[in-house]
C-alpha atoms as a PDB file:
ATOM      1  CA  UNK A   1       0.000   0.000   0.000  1.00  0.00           C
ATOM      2  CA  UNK A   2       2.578   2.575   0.746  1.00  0.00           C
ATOM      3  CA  UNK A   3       4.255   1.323  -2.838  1.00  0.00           C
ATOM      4  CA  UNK A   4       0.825   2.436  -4.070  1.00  0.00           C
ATOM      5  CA  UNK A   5       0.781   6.160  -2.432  1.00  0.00           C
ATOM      6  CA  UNK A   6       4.393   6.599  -3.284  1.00  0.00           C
ATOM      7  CA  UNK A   7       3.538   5.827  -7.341  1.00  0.00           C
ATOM      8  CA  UNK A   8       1.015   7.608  -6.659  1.00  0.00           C
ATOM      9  CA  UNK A   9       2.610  10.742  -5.774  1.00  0.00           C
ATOM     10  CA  UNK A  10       5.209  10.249  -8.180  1.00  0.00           C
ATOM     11  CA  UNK A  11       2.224  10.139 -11.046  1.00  0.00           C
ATOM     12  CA  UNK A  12       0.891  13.446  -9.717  1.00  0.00           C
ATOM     13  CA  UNK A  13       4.520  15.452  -9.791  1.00  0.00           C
ATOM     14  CA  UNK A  14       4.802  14.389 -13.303  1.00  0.00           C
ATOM     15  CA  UNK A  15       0.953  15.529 -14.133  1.00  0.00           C
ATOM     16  CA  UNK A  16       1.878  18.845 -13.052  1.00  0.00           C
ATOM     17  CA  UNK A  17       4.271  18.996 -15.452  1.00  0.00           C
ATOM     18  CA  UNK A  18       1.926  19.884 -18.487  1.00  0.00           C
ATOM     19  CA  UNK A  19       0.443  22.959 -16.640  1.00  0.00           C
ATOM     20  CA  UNK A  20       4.222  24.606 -16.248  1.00  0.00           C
ATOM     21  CA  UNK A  21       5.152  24.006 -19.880  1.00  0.00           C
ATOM     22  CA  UNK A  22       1.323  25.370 -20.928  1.00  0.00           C
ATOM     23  CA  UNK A  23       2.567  28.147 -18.856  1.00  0.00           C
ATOM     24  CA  UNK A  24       5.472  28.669 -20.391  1.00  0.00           C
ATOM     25  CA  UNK A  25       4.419  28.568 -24.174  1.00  0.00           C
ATOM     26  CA  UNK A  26       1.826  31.026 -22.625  1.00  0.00           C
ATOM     27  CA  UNK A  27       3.943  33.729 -21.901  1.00  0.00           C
ATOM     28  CA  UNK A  28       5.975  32.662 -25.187  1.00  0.00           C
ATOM     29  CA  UNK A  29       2.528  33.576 -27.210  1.00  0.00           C
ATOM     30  CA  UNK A  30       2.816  36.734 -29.528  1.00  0.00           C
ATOM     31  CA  UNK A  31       0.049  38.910 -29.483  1.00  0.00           C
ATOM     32  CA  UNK A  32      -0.920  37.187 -33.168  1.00  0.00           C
ATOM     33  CA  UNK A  33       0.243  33.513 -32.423  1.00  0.00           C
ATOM     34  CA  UNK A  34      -2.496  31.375 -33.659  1.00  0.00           C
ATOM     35  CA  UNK A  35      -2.514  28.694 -30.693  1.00  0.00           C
ATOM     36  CA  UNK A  36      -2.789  31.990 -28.711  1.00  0.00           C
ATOM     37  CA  UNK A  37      -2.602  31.995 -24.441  1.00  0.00           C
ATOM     38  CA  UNK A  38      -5.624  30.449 -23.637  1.00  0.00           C
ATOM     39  CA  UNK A  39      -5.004  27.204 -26.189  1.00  0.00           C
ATOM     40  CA  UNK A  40      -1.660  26.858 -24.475  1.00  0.00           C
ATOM     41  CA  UNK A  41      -3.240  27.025 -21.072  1.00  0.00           C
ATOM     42  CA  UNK A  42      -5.682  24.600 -22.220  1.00  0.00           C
ATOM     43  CA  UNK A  43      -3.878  22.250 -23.520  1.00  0.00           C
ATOM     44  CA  UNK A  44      -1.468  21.896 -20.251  1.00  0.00           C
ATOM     45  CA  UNK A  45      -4.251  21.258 -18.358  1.00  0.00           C
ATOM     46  CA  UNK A  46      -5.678  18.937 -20.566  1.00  0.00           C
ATOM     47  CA  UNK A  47      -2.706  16.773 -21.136  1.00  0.00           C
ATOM     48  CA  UNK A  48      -1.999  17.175 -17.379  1.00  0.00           C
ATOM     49  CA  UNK A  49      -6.115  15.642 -17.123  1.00  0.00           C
ATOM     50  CA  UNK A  50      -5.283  13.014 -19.388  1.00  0.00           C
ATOM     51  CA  UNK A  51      -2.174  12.063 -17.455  1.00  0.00           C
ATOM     52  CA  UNK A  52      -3.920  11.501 -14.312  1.00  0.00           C
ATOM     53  CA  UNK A  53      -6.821   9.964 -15.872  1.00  0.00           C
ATOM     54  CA  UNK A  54      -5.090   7.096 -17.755  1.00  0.00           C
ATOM     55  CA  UNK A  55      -2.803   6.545 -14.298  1.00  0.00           C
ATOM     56  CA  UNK A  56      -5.822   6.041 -12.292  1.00  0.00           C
ATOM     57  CA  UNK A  57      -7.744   3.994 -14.970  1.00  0.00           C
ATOM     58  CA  UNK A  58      -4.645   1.611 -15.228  1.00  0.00           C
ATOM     59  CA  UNK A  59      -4.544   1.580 -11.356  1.00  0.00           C
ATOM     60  CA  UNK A  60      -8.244   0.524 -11.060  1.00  0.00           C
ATOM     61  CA  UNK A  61      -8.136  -1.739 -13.795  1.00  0.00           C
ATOM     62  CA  UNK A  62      -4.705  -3.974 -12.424  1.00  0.00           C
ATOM     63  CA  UNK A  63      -4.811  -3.312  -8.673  1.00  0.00           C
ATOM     64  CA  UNK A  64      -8.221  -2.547  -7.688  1.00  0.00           C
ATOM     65  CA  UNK A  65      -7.148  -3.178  -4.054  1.00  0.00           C
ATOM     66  CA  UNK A  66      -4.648  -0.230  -4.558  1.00  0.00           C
ATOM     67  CA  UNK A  67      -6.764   2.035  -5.924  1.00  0.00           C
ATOM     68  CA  UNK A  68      -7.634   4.504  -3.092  1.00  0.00           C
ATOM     69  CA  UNK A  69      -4.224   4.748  -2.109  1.00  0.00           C
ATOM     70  CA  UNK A  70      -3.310   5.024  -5.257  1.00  0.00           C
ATOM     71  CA  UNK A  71      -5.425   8.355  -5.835  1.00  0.00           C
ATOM     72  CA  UNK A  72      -4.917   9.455  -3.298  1.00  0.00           C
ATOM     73  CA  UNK A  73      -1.262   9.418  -3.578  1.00  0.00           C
ATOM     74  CA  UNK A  74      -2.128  11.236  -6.897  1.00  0.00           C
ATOM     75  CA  UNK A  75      -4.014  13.960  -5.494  1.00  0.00           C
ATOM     76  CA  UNK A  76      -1.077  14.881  -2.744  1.00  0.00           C
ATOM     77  CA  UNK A  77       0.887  14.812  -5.237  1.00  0.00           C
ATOM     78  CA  UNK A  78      -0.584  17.222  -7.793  1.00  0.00           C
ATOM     79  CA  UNK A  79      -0.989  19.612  -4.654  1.00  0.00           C
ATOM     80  CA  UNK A  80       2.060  19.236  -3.269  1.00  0.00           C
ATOM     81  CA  UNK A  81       3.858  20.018  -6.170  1.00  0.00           C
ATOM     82  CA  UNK A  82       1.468  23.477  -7.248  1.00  0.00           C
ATOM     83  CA  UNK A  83       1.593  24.706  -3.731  1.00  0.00           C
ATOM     84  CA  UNK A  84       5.624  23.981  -4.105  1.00  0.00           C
ATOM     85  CA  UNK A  85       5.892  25.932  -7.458  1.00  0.00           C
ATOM     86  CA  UNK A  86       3.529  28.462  -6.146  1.00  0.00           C
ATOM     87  CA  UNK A  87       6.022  29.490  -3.550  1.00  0.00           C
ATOM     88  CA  UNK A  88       8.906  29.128  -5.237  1.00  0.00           C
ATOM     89  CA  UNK A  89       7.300  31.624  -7.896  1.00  0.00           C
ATOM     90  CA  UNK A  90       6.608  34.320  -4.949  1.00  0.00           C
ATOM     91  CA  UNK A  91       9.595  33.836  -3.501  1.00  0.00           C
ATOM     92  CA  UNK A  92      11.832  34.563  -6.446  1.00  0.00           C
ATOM     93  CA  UNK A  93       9.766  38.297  -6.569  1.00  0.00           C
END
């Protein structure tokens, strides 16, 4: 189980890393870039959905005795890890 919440954690550091490089092309847009700041946005956080989505799925479908854990694990993790680059991103101003 604590193999489970560790993965799991693991899963949701690596989710969040869609949302930084959406943020990044984001603030790369031009004014007339056709994917724009919003598409960039949008796709982070939809890559960083699908991410999560097909971990949990997989979880569920191969270790359904895991799975709570599991997510849960994920969700710490995807917190953690905004509320970590969050502060580091006030701190530096």
């Amino acid at each position: 189980m604590v193999g489970a919440v560790i993965i799991g954690i693991a899963l949701g550091v690596v989710s969040f890393l869609p949302l930084i490089l959406g943020m990044r092309l984001a603030r790369n847009a031009s004014p007339t870039s056709n994917f724009g700041h919003a598409g960039s946005l949008l796709l982070g956080v939809l890559l960083s959905v699908v991410i999560l989505g097909a971990g949990v799925i997989a979880c569920i479908a191969l270790f359904r005795a895991v799975a709570v854990p599991f997510t849960v694990g994920v969700a710490a993790g995807l917190i953690v890890s905004a509320a970590a680059f969050a502060i580091s991103k006030n701190a530096r101003k």
